[in-house]
N, C-alpha and C. Protein backbone atom coordinates (compact mmCIF):
# COMPACT_ATOMS: atom_id res chain seq x y z
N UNK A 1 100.63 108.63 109.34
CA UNK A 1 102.07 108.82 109.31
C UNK A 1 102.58 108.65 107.89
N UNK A 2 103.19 109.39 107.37
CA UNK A 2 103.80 109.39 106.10
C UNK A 2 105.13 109.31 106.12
N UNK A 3 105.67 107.89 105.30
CA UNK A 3 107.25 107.44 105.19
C UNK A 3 107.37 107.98 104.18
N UNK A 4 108.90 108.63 104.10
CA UNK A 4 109.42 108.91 103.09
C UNK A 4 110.77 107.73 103.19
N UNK A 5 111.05 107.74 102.21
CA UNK A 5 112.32 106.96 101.51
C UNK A 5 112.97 107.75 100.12
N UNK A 6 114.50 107.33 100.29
CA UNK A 6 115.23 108.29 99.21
C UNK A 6 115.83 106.77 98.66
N UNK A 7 116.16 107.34 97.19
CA UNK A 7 116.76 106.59 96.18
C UNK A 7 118.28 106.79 95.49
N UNK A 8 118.93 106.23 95.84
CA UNK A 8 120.62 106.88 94.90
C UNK A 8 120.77 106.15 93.75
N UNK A 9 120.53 106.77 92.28
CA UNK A 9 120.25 106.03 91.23
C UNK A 9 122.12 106.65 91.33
N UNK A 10 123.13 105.16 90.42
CA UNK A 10 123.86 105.56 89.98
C UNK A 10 125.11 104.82 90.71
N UNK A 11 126.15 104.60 89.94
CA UNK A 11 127.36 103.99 90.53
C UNK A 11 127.91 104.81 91.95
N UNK A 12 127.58 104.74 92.80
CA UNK A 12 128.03 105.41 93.89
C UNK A 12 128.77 104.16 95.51
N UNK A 13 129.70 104.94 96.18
CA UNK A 13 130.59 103.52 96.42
C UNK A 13 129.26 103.54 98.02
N UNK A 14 129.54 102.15 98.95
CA UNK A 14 128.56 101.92 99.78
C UNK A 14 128.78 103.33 100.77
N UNK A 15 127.47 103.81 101.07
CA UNK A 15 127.49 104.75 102.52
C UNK A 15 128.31 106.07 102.16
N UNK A 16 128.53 106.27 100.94
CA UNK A 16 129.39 107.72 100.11
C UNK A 16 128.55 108.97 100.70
N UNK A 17 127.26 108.78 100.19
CA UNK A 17 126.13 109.39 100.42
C UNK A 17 124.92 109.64 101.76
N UNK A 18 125.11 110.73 102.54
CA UNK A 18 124.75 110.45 103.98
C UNK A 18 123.06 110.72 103.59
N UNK A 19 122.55 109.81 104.54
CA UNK A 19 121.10 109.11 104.35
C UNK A 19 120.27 110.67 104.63
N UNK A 20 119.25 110.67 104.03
CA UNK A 20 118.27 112.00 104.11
C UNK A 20 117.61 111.73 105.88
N UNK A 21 117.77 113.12 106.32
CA UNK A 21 116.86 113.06 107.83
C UNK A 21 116.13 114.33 108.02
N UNK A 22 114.83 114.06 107.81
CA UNK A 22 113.72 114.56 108.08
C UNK A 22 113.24 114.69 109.67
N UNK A 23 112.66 115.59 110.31
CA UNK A 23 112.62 115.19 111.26
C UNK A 23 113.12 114.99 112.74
N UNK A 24 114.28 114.61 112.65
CA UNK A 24 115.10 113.95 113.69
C UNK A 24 115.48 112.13 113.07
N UNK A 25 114.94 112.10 111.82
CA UNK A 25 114.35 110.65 111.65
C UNK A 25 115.27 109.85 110.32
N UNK A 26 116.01 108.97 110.36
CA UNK A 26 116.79 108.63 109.10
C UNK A 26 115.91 108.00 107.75
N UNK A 27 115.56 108.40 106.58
CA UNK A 27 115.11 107.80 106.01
C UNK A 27 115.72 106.38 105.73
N UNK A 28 114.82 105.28 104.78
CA UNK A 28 115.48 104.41 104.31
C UNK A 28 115.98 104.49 102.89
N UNK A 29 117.00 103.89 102.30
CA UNK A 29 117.53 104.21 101.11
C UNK A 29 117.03 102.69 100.13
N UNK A 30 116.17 102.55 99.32
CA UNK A 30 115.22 101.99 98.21
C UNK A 30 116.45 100.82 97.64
N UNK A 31 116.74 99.77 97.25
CA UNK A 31 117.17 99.28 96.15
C UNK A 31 116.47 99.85 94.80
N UNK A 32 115.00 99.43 95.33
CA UNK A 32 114.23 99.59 93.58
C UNK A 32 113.05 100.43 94.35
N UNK A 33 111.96 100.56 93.19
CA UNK A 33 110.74 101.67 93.70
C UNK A 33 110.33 101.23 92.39
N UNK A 34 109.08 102.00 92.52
CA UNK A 34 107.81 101.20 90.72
C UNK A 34 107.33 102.99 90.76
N UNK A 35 107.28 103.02 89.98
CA UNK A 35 106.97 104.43 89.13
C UNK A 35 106.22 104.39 88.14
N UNK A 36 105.11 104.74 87.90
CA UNK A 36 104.20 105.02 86.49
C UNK A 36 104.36 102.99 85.65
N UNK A 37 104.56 102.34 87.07
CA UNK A 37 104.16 100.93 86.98
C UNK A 37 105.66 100.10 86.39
N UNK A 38 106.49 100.49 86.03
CA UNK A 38 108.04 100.20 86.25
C UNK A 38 108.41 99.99 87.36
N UNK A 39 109.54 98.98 87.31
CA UNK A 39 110.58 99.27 88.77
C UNK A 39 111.53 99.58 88.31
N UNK A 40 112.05 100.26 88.69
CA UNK A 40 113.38 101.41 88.31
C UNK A 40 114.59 100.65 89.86
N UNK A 41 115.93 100.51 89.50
CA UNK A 41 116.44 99.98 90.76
C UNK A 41 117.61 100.90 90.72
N UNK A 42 118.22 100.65 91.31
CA UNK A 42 119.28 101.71 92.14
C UNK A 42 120.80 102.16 90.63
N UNK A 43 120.11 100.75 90.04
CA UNK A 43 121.93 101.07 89.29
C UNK A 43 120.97 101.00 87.70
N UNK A 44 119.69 101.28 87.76
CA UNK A 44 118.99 101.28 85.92
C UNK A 44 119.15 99.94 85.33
N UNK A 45 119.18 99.46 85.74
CA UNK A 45 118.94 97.49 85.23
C UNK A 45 117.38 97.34 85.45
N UNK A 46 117.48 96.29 84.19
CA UNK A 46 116.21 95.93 83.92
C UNK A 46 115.25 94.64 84.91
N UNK A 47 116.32 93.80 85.69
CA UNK A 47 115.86 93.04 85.99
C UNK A 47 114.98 92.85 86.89
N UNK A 48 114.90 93.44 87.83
CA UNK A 48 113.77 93.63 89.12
C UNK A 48 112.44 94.20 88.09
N UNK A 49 112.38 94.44 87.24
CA UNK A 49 110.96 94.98 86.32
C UNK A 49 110.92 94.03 85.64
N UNK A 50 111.62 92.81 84.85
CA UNK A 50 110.97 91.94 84.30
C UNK A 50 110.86 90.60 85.16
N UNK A 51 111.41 90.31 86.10
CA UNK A 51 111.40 89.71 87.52
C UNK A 51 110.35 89.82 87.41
N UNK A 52 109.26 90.96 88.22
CA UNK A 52 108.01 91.13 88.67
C UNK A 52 107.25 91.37 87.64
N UNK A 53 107.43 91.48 86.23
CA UNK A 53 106.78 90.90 85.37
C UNK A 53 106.03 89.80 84.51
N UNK A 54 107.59 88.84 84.47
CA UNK A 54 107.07 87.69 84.62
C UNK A 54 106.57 86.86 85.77
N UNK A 55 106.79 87.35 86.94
CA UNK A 55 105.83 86.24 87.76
C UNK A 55 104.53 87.02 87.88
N UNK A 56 104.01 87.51 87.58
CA UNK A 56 102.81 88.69 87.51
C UNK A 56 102.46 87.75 86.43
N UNK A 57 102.82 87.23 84.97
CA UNK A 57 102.23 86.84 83.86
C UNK A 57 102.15 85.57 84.44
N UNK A 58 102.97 84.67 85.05
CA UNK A 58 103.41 83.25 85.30
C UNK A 58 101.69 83.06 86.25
N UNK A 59 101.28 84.16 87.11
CA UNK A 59 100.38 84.03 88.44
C UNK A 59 99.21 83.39 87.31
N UNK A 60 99.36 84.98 86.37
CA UNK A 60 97.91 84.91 85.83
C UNK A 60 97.39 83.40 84.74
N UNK A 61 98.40 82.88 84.07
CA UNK A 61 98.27 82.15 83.49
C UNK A 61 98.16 80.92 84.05
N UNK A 62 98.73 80.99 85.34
CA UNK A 62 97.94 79.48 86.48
C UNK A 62 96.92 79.88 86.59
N UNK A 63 96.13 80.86 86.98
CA UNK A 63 94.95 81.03 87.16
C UNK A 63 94.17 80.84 85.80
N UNK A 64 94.09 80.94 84.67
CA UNK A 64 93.58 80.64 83.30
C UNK A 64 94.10 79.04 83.07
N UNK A 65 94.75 78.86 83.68
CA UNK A 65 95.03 76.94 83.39
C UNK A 65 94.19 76.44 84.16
N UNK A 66 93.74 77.04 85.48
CA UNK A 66 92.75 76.04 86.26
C UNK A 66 91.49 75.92 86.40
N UNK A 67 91.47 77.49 85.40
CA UNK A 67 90.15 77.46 85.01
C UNK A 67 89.42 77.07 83.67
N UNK A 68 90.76 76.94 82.92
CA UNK A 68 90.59 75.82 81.68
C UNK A 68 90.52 74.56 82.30
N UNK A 69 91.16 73.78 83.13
CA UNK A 69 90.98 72.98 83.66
C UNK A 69 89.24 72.57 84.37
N UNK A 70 88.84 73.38 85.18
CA UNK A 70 87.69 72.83 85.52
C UNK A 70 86.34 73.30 84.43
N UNK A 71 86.76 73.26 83.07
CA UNK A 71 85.81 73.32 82.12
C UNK A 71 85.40 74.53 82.07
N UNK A 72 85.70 76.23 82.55
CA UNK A 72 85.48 76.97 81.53
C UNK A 72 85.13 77.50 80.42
N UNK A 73 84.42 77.51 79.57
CA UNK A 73 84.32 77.71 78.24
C UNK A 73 85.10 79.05 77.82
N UNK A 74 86.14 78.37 76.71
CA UNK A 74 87.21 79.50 76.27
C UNK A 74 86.55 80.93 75.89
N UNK A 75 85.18 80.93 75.68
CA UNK A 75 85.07 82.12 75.40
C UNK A 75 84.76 83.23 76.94
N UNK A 76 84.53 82.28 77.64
CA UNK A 76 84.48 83.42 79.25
C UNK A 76 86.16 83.41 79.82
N UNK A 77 87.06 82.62 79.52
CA UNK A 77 88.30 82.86 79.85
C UNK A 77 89.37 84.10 79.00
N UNK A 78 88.09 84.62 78.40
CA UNK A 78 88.69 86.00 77.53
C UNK A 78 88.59 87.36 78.72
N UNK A 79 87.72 87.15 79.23
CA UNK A 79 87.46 88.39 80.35
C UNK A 79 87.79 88.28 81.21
N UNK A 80 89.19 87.38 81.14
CA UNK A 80 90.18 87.21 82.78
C UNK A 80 91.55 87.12 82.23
């Protein structure tokens, strides 16, 4: 089964815009979506992409603290 979902980039007022129906079937309408590894959100703000950026960096660097922690040698904590 393949979902589609539509996106309304742009100052537009709530429900202006009648929802795409495929089908018989209402799509859902996106806040944000990731594209070529961005999240792009409904009104072009940056924050939902550096949001999930930094906790993406925040994950990885607990994981390199605990493995500095249980003695690692810094030079194998290069290939993670």
């Amino acid at each position: 089964m393949v979902t589609r979902q539509e996106m309304v980039i742009g100052l537009v007022v709530k429900d202006a815009q009648p929802h795409l129906i495929l089908n018989d079937t209402v799509d859902d309408c996106e806040p944000t979506f990731k594209l070529i590894g961005v999240h792009v959100s409904r009104y072009l703000k940056r924050k939902e992409h550096v949001d999930a950026t930094t906790s993406k960096a925040a994950s990885r660097l607990h994981f390199l603290k605990q493995l500095k922690r249980d003695g690692v040698p810094s030079s194998d904590l290069l290939h993670f």
